[in-house]
N, C-alpha and C. Protein backbone atom coordinates (compact mmCIF):
# COMPACT_ATOMS: atom_id res chain seq x y z
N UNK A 1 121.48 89.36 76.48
CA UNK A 1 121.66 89.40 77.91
C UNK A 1 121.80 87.96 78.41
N UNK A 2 122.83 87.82 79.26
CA UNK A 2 122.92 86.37 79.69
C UNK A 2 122.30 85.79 81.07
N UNK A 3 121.86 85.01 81.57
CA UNK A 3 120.97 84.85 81.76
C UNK A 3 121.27 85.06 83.50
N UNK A 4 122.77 85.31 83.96
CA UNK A 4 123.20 85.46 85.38
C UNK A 4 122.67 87.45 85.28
N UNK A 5 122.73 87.97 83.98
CA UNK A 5 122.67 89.63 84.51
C UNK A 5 121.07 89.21 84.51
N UNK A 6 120.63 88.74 83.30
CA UNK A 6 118.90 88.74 83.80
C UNK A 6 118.07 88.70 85.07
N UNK A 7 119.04 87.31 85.60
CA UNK A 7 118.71 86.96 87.00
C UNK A 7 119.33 88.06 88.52
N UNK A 8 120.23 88.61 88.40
CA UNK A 8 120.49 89.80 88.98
C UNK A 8 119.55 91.07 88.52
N UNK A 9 119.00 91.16 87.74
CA UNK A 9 118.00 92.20 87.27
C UNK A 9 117.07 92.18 88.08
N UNK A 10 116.00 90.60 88.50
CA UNK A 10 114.94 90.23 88.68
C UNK A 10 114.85 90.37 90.11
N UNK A 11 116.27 89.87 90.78
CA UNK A 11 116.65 90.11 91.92
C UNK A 11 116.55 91.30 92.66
N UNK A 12 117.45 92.47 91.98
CA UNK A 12 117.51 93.78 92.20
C UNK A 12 115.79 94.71 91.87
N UNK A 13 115.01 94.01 90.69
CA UNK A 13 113.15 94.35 91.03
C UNK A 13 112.68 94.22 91.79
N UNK A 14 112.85 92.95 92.54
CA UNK A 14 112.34 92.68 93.39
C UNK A 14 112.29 93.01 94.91
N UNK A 15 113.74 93.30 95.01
CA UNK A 15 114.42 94.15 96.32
C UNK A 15 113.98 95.45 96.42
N UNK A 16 113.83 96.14 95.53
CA UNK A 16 113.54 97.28 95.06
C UNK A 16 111.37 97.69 95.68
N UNK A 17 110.88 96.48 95.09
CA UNK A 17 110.21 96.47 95.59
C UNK A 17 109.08 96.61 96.77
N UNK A 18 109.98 95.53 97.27
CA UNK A 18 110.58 95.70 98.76
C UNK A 18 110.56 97.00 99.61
N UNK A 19 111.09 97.70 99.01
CA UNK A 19 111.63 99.14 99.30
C UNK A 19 110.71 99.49 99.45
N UNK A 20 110.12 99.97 98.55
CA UNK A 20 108.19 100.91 98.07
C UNK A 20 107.82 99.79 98.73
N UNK A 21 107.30 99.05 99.21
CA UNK A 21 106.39 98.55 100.31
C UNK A 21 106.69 98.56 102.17
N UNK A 22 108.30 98.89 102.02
CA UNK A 22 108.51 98.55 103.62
C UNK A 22 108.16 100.78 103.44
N UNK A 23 108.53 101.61 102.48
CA UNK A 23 107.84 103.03 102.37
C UNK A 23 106.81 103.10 102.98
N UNK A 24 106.02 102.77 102.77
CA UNK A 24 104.64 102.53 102.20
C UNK A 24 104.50 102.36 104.68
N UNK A 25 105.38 101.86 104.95
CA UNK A 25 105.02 101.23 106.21
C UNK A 25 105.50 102.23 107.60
N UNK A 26 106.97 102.95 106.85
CA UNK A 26 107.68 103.88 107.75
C UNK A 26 107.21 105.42 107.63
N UNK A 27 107.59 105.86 108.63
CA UNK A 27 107.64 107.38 108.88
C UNK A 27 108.50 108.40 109.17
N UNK A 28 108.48 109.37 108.94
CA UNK A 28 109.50 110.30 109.92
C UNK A 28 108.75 111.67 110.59
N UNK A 29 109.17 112.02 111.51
CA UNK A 29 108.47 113.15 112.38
C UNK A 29 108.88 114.28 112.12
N UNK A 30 109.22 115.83 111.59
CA UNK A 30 110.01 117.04 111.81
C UNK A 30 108.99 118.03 112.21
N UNK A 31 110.11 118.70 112.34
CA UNK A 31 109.29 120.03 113.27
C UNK A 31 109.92 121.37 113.09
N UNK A 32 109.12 122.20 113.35
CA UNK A 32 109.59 123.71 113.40
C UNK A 32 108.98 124.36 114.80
N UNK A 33 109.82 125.73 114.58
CA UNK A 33 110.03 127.01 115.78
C UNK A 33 109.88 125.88 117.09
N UNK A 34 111.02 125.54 117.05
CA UNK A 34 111.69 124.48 118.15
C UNK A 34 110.33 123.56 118.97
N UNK A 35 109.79 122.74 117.62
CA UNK A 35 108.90 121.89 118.16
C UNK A 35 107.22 122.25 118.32
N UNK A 36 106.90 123.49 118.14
CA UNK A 36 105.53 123.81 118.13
C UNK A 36 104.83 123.38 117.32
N UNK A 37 105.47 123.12 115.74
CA UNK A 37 104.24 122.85 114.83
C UNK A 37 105.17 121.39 114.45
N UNK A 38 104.50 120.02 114.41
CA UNK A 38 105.22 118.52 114.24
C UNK A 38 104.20 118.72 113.13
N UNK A 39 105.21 117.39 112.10
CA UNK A 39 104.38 117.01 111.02
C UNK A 39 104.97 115.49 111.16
N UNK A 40 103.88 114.23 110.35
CA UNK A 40 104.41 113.17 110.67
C UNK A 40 104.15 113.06 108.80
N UNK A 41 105.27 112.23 107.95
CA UNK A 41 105.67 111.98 106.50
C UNK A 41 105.43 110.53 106.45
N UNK A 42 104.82 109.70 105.97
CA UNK A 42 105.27 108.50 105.59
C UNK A 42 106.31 108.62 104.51
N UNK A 43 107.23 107.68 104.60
CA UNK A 43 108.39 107.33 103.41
C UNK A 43 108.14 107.31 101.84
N UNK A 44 107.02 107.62 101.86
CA UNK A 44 106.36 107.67 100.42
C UNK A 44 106.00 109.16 100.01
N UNK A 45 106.57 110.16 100.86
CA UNK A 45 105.86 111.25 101.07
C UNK A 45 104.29 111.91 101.51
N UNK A 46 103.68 111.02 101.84
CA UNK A 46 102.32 111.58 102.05
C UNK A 46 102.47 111.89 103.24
N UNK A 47 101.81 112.97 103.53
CA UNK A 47 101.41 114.04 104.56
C UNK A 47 100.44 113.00 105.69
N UNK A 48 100.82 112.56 107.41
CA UNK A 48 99.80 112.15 107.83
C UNK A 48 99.47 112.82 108.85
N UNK A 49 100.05 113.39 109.53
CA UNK A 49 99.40 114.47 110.82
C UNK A 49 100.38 115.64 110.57
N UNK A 50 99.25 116.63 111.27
CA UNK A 50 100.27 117.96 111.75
C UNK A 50 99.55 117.70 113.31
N UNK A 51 100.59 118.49 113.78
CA UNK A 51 100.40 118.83 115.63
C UNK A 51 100.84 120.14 115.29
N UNK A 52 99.98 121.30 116.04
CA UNK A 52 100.52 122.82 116.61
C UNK A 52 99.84 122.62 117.95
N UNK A 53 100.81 123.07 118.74
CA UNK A 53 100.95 123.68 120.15
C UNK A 53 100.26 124.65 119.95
N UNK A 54 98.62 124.92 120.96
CA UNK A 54 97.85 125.93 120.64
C UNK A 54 98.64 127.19 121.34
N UNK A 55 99.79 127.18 122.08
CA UNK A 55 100.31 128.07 122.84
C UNK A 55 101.01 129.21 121.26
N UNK A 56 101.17 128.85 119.76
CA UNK A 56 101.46 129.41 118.73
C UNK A 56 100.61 129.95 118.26
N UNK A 57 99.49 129.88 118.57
CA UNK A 57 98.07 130.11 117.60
C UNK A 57 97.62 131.12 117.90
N UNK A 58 97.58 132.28 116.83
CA UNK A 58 97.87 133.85 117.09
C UNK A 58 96.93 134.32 115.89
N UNK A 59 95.30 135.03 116.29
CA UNK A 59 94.65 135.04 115.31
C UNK A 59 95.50 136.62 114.67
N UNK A 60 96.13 136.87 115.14
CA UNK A 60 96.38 138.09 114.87
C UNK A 60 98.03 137.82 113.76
N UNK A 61 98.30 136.90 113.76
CA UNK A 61 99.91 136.48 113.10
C UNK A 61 99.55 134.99 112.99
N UNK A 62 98.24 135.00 112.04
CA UNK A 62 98.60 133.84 110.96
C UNK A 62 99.46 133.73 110.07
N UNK A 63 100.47 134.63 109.37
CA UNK A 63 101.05 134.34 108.81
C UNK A 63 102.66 133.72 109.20
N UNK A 64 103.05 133.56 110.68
CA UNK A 64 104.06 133.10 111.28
C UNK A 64 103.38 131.98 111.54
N UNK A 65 102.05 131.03 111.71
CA UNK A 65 101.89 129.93 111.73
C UNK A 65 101.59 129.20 110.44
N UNK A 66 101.37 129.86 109.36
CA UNK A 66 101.45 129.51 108.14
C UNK A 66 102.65 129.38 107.62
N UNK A 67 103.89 130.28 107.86
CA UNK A 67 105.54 129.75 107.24
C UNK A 67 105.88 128.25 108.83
N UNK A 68 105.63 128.34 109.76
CA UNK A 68 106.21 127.04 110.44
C UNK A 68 105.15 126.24 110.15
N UNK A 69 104.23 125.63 109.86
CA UNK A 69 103.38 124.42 109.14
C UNK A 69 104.67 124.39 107.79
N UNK A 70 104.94 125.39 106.91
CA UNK A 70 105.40 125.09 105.97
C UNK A 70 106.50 124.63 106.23
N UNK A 71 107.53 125.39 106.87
CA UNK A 71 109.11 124.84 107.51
C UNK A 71 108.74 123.27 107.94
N UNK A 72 107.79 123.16 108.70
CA UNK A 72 107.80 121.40 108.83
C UNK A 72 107.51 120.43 108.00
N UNK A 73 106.44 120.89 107.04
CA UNK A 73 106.29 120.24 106.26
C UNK A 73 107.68 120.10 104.78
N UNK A 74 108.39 121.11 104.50
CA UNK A 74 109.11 120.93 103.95
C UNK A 74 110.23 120.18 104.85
N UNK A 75 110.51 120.04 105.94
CA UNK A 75 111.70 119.26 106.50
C UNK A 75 111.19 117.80 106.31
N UNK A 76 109.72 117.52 106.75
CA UNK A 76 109.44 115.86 106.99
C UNK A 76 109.19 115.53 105.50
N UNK A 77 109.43 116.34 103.95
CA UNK A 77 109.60 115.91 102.50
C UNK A 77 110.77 115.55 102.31
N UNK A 78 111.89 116.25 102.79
CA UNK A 78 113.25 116.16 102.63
C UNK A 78 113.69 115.28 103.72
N UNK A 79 113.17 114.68 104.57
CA UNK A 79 113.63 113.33 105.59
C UNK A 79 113.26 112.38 105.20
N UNK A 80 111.80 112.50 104.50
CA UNK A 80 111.43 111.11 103.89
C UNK A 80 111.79 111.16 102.52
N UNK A 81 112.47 111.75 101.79
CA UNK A 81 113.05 111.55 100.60
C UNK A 81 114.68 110.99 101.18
N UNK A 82 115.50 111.61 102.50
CA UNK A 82 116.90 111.03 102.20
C UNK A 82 116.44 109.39 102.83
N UNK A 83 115.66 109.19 103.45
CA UNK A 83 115.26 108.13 103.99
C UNK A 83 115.14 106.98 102.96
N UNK A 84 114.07 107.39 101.53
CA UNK A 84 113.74 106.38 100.61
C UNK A 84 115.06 106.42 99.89
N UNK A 85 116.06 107.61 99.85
CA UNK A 85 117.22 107.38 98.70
C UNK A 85 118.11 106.44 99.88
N UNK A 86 118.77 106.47 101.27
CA UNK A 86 119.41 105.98 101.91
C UNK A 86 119.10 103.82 101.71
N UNK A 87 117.36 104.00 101.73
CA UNK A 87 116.81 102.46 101.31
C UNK A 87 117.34 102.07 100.09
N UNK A 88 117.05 103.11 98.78
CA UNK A 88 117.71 102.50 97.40
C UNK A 88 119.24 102.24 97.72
N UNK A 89 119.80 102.99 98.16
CA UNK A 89 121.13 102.79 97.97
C UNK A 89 121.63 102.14 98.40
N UNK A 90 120.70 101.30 99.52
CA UNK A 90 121.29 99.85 99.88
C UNK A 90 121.42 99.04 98.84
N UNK A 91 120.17 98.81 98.34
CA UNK A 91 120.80 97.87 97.21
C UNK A 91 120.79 98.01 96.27
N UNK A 92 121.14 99.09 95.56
CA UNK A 92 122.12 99.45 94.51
C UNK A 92 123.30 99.77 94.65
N UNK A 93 123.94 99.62 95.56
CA UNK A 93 125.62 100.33 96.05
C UNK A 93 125.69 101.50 95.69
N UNK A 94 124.67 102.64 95.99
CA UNK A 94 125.01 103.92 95.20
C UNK A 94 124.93 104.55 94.17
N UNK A 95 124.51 103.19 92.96
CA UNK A 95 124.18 103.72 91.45
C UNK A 95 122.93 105.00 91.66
N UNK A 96 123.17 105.70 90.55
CA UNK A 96 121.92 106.43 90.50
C UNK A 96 121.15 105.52 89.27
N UNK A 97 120.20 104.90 89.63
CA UNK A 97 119.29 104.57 88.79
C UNK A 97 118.28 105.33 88.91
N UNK A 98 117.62 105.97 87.35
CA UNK A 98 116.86 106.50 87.21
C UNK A 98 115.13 106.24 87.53
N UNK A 99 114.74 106.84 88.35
CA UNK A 99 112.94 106.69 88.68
C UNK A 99 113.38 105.63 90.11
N UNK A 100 114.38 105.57 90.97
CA UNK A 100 114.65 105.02 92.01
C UNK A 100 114.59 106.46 93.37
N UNK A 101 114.61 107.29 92.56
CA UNK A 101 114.87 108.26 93.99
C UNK A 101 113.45 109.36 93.68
């Protein structure tokens, strides 16, 4: 390996880096049944709040507040995943490098 790809390697670690730490800092918000149940994602995927609108909260049809917790929580996984792939792909121009997404 010569020593300009090495140094583009070290470069591109380091940027990369970068990435998983500015993660580590951002969020995204989604929601279901038009806003009643919010979930907030950090870019790393971890789960940090839910909000339900107690105006949903139906002891009698827990199971329609149990699929919208889920609908949100699966939207704010899949926002903060195109979010961290949209970050890699800055600076990789698009490669798929493996264990980046």
């Amino acid at each position: 390996m010569n020593k300009n790809l090495l140094r583009q390697a070290q470069q591109l670690q380091l940027k990369m880096a970068k990435i998983q730490e500015e993660l580590d800092t951002v969020s995204v918000e989604a929601s279901s049944g038009g806003g009643v149940v919010k979930v907030i994602m950090s870019g790393k995927l971890k789960l940090e709040s839910i909000k339900i609108d107690p105006q949903v909260v139906n002891k009698n049809d827990i199971a329609m507040l149990e699929d919208l917790i889920l609908a949100a929580v699966r939207e704010g996984i899949s926002s903060a995943q195109e979010l961290a792939n949209k970050k890699m792909s800055e600076i990789t121009g698009g490669l798929n490098i493996p264990g980046t997404n």
